[in-house]
Protein backbone atom coordinates (compact mmCIF):
# COMPACT_ATOMS: atom_id res chain seq x y z
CA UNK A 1 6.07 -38.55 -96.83
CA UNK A 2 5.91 -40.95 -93.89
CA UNK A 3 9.01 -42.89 -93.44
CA UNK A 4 8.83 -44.37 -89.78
CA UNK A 5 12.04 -45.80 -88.47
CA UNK A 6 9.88 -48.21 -85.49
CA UNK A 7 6.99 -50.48 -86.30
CA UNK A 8 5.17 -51.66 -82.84
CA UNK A 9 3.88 -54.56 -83.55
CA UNK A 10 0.77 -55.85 -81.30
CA UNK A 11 -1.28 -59.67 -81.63
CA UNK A 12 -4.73 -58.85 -80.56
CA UNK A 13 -7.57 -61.29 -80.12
CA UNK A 14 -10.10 -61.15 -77.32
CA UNK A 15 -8.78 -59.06 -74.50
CA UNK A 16 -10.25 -55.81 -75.02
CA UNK A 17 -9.91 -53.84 -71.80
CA UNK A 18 -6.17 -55.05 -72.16
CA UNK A 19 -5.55 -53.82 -75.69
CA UNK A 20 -7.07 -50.52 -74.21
CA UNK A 21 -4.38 -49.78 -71.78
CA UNK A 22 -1.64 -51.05 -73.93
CA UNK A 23 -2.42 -49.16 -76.70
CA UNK A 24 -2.93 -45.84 -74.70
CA UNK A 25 0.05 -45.84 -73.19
CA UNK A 26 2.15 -46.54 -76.33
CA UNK A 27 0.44 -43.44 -78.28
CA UNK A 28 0.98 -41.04 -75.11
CA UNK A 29 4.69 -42.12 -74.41
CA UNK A 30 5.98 -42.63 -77.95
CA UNK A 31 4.09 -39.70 -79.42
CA UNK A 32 6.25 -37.77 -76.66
CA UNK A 33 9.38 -38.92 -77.71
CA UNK A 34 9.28 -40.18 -81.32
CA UNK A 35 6.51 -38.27 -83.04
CA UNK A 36 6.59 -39.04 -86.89
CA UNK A 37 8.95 -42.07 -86.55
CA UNK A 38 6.90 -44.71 -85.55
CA UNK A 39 4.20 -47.24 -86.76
CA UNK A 40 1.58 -49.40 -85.44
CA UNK A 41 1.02 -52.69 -87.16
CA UNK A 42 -2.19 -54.92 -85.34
CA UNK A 43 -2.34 -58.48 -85.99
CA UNK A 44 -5.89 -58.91 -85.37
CA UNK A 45 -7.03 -62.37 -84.67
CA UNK A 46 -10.59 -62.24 -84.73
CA UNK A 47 -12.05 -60.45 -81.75
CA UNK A 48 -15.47 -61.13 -80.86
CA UNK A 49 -15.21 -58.41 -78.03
CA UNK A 50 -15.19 -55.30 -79.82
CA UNK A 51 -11.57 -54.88 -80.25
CA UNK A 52 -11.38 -54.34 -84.05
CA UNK A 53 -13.87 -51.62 -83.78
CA UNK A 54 -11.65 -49.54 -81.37
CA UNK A 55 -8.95 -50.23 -83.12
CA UNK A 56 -10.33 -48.49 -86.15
CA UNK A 57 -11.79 -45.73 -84.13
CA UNK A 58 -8.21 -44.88 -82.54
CA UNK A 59 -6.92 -45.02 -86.13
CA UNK A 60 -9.71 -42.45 -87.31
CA UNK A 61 -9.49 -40.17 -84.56
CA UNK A 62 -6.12 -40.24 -82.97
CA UNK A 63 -3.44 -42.43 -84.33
CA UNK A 64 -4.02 -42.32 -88.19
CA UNK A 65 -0.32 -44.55 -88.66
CA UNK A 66 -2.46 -47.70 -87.95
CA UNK A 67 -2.12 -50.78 -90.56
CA UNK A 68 -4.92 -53.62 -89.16
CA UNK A 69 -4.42 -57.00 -90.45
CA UNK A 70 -6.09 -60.49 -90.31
CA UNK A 71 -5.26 -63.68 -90.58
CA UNK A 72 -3.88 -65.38 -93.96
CA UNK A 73 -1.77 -68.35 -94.65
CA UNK A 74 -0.27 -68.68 -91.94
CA UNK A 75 -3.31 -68.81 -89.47
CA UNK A 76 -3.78 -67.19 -86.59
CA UNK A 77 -1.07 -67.84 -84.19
CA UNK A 78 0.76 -65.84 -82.26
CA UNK A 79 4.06 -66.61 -83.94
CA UNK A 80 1.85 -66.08 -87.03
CA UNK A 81 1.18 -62.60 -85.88
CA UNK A 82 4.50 -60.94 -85.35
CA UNK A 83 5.35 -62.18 -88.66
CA UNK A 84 2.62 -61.32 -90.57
CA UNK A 85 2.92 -57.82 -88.77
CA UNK A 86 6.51 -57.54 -89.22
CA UNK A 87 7.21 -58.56 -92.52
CA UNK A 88 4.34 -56.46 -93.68
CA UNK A 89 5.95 -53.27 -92.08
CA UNK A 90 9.23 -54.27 -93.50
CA UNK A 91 7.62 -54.41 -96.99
CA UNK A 92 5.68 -51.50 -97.00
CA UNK A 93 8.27 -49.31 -95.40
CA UNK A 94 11.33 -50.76 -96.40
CA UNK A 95 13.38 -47.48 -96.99
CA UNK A 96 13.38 -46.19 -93.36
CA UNK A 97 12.49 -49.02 -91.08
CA UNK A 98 15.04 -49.88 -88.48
CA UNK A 99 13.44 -51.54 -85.44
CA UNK A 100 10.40 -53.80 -85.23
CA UNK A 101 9.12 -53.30 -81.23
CA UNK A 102 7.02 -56.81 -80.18
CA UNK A 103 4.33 -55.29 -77.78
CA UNK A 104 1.85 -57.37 -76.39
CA UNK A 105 -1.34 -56.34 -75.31
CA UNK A 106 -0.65 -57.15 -71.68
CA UNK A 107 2.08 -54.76 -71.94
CA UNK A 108 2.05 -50.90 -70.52
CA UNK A 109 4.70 -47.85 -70.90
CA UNK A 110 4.84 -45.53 -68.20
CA UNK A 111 7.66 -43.12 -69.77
CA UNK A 112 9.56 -43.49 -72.84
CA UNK A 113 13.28 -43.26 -71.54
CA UNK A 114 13.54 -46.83 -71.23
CA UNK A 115 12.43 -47.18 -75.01
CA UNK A 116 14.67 -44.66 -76.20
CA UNK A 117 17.74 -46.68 -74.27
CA UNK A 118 17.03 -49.82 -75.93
CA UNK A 119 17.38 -47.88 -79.28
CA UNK A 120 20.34 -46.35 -78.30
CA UNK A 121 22.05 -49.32 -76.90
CA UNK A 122 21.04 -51.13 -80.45
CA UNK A 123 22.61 -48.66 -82.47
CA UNK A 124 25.69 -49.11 -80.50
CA UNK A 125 26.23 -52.51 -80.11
CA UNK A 126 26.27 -54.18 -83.35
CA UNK A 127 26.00 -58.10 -81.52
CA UNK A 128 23.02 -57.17 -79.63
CA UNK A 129 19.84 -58.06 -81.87
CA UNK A 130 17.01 -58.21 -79.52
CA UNK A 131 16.54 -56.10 -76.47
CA UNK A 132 13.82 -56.33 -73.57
CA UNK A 133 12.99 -54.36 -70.15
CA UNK A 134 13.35 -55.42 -66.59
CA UNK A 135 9.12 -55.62 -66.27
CA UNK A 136 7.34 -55.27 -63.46
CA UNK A 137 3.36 -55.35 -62.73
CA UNK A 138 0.91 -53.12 -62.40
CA UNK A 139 1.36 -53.53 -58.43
CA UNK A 140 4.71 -52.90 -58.80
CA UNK A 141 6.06 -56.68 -58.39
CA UNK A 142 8.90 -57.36 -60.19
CA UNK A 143 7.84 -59.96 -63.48
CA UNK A 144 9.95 -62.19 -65.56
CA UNK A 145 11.76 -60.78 -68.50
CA UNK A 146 13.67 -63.55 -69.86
CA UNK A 147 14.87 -66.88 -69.00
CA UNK A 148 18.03 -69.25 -69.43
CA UNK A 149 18.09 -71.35 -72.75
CA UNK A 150 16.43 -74.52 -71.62
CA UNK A 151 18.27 -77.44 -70.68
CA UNK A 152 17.66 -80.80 -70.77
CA UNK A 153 17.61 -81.59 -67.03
CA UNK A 154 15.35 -78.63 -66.47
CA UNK A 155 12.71 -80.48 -68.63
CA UNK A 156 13.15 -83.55 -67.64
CA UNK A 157 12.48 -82.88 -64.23
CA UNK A 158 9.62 -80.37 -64.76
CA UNK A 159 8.58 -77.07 -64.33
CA UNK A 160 7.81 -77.00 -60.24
CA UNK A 161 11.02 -78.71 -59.27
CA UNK A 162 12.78 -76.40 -61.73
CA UNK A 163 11.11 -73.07 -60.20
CA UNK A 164 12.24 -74.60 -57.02
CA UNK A 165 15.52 -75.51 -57.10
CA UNK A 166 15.72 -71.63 -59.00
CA UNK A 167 17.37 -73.32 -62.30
CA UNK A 168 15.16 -70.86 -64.24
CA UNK A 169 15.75 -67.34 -62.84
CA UNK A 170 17.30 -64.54 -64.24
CA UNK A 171 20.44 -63.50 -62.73
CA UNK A 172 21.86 -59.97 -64.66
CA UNK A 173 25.58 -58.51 -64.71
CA UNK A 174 24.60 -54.80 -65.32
CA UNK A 175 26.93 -53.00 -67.47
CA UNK A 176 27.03 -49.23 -67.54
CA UNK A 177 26.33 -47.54 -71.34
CA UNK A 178 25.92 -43.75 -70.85
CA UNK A 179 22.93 -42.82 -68.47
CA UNK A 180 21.72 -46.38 -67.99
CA UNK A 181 22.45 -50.05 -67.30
CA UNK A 182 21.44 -52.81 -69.50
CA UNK A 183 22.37 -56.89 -69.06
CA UNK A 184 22.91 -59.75 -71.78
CA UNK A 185 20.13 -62.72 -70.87
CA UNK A 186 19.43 -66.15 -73.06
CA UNK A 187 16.19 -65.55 -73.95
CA UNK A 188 13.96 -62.32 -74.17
CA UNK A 189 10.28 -62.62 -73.96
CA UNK A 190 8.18 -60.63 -75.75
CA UNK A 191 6.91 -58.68 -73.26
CA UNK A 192 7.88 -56.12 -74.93
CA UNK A 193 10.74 -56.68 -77.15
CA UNK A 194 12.82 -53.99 -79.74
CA UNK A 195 14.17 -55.92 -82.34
CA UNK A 196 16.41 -55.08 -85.32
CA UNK A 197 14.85 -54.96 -88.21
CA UNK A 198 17.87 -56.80 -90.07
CA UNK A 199 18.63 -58.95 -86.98
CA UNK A 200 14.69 -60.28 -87.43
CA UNK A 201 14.86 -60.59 -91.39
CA UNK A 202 18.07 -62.63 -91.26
CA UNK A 203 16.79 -65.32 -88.94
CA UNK A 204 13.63 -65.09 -90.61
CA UNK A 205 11.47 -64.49 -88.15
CA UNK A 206 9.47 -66.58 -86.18
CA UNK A 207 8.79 -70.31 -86.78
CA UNK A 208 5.07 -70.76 -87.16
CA UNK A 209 5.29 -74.52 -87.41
CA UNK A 210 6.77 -75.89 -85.12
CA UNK A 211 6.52 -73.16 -82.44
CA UNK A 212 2.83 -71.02 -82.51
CA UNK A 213 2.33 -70.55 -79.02
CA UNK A 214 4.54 -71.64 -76.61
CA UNK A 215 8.97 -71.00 -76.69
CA UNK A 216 8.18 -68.90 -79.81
CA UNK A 217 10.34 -66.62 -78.29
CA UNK A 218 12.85 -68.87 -77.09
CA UNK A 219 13.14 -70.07 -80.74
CA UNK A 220 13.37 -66.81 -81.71
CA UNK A 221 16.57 -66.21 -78.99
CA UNK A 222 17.99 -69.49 -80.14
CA UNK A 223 18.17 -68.35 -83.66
CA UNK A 224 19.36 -65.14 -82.70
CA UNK A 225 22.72 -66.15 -81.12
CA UNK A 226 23.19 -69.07 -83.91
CA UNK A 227 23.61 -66.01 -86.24
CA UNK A 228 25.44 -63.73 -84.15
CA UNK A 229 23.27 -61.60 -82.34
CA UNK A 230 22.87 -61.33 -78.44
CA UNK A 231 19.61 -61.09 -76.43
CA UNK A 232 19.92 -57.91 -73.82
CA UNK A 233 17.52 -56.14 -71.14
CA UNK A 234 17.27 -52.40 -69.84
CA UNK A 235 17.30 -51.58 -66.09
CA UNK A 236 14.01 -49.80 -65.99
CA UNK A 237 10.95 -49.37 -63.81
CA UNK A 238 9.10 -47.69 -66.61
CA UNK A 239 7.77 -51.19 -68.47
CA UNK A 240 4.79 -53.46 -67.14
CA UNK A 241 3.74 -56.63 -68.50
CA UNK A 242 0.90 -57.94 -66.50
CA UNK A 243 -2.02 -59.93 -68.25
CA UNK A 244 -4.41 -58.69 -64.73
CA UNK A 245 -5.69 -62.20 -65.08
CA UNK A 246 -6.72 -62.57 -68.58
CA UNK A 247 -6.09 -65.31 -69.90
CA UNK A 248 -5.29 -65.66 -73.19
CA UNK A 249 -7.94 -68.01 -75.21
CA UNK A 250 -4.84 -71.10 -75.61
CA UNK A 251 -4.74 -71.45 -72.05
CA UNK A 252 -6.67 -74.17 -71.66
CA UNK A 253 -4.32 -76.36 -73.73
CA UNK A 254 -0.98 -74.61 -72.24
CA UNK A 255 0.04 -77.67 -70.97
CA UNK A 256 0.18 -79.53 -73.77
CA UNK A 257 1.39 -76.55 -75.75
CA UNK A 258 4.31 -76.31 -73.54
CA UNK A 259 6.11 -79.59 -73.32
CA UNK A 260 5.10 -80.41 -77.03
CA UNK A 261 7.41 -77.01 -77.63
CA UNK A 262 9.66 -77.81 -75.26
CA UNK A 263 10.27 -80.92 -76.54
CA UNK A 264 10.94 -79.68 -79.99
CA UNK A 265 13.47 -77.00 -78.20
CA UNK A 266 15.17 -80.02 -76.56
CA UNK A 267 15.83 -82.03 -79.29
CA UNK A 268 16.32 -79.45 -81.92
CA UNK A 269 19.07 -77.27 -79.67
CA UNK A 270 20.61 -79.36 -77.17
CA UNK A 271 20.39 -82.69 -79.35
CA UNK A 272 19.46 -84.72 -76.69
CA UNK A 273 17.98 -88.17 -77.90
CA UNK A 274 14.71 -89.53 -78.01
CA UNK A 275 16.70 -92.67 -76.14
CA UNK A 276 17.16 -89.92 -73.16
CA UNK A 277 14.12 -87.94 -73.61
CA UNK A 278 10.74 -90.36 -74.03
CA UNK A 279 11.12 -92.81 -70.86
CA UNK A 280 12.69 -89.97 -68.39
CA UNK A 281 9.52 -87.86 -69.38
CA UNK A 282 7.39 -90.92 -68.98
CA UNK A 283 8.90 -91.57 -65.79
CA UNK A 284 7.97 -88.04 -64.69
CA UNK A 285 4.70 -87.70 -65.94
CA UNK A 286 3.82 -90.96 -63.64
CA UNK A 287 5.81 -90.14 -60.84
CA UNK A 288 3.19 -86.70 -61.12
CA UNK A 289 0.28 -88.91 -61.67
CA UNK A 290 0.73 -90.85 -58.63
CA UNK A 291 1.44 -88.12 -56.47
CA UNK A 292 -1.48 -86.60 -57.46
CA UNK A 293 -3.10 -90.10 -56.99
CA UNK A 294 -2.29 -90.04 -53.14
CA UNK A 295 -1.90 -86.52 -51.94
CA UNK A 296 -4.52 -84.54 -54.20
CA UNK A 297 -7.61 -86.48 -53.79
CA UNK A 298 -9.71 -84.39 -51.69
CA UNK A 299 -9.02 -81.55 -54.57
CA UNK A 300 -12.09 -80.03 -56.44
CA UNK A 301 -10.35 -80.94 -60.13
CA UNK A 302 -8.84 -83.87 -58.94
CA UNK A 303 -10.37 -86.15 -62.02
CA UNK A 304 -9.22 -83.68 -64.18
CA UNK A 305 -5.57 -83.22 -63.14
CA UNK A 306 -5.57 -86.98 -63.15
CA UNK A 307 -6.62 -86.91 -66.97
CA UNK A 308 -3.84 -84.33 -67.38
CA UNK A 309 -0.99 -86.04 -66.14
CA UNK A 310 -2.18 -89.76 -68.14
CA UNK A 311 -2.68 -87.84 -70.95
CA UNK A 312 0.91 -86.38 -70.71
CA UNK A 313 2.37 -89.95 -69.77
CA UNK A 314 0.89 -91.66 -72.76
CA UNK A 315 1.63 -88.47 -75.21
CA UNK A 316 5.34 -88.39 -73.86
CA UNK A 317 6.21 -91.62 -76.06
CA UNK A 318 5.40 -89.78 -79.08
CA UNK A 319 6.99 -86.49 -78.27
CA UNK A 320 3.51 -85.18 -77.05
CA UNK A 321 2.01 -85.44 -80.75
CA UNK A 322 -1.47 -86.23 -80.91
């Protein structure tokens, strides 16, 4: 009988040559490694692109452990996905599953000894819940695993002053733990992520509500450490996430996406008031505007990033709800 102890679970909805790689990769380096113990579970979103069809193929005539799933109830978000795909991996193989592994399809394994560390360093540290990978790209440029939990100045200020002044980098402590090193960081993305099962059924996943696209994961981290568990990374050269320029079809509203979650993230972690939040955010958003006004004129989208930013100012009084 198959009783897998890992169930990868991958969102996939328009990005075929991505999914391609991704899922490539993760046969050839976990079949090496964990043959037998692990699962794939594919939220699949509604590809237009041919991606369902090679998904099935791969299932028929290489990787029969498979489960495809689309959309219900809870639409077809991302945060929708990893549930949908976790919780039906949890039900159907309840008696063996240990891990749940988030892995995007902008995600690529080059070796499995990184993966095998994060399991290791799960089973041994009880407070650790979530662990990630130091990523890097396909050029070999170091990428962003994690961030800090989100502050209220950080916000308020925005995103480019923020990156800037470096109040959102990554700074790891590595700690020795057998053959390799691994850090504690606020928040994980999922890019990719090994989760414990338990750790993800206690918090109760991901909140599809309030958080679909954007700081799903940073939701997810915040929950987390409210009940007990740390966030961690592996020091590893053997991970890439790199999207090679695909967006993903929300871009186009990422904007919005972000400082609607944001402000959620804000106000439901750091319990900073509306008093604070709505007129330093206004303030902001027309400090950008009129920059914009005066220096980015002579810019090909300059009607449109002056749309942007008054759509932001006016949407910031009403915590960015249309």
């Amino acid at each position: 009988m198959f009783s897998p102890e890992i169930a990868v679970i991958i969102n996939s909805f328009n990005r075929f040559s991505l999914l391609q790689k991704c899922l490539t990769s993760l046969i050839e380096n976990l079949n090496a490694g964990f043959k037998e113990k692990f699962v794939i579970v594919v939220f699949e979103a509604g590809s237009k692109d041919g991606s369902y069809e090679y998904i099935e193929n791969i299932k028929n005539n290489q990787f029969p452990h498979i489960d495809i799933l689309t959309p219900g109830t809870n639409g077809d978000s991302f945060s929708a996905g990893i549930n949908d795909a976790s919780f039906f991996a949890i039900k159907k193989y309840s008696a063996s599953l240990r891990y749940l592994f988030a892995y995007e399809t902008d995600n690529f394994l080059q070796g499995h000894k990184a993966f095998k560390n994060a399991c290791d360093l799960l089973q041994a540290k009880p407070d650790i819940g979530a662990c990630g990978f130091s990523v890097k790209k396909h050029d070999g440029r170091s990428a962003s695993p994690g961030c800090p939990f989100p502050s209220t100045t950080s916000f308020v200020i925005g995103q480019q002053l923020t990156a800037y002044l470096k109040l959102n980098e990554t700074k790891p402590v590595w700690i020795k733990q057998g053959d390799f090193e691994y850090a504690y960081l606020d928040v994980v993305y999922t890019s990719p992520l090994l989760m414990k099962r338990s750790a993800f059924e206690k918090v109760g996943g991901m909140d599809t509500k309030d958080f679909p696209f954007s700081d799903s994961d940073v939701d997810l981290a915040e929950k987390f450490l409210l009940n007990g568990y740390k966030s961690a990374i592996i020091k590893t050269d053997e991970v890439i996430h790199d999207n090679l320029s695909q967006a993903s079809s929300w871009s186009q509203t990422r904007t919005l996406n972000f400082h609607n979650a944001r402000y959620k993230i804000i106000k439901r972690y750091n319990h900073t008031s509306d008093l604070v939040l709505k007129p330093s955010l206004f303030l902001r958003h027309f400090a950008e505007l009129l920059l914009i006004a005066i220096v980015g004129v002579a810019s090909s989208n300059y009607t449109n990033k002056i749309k942007k930013r008054w759509e932001l100012m006016r949407l910031s009084l009403s915590a960015y709800k249309k």
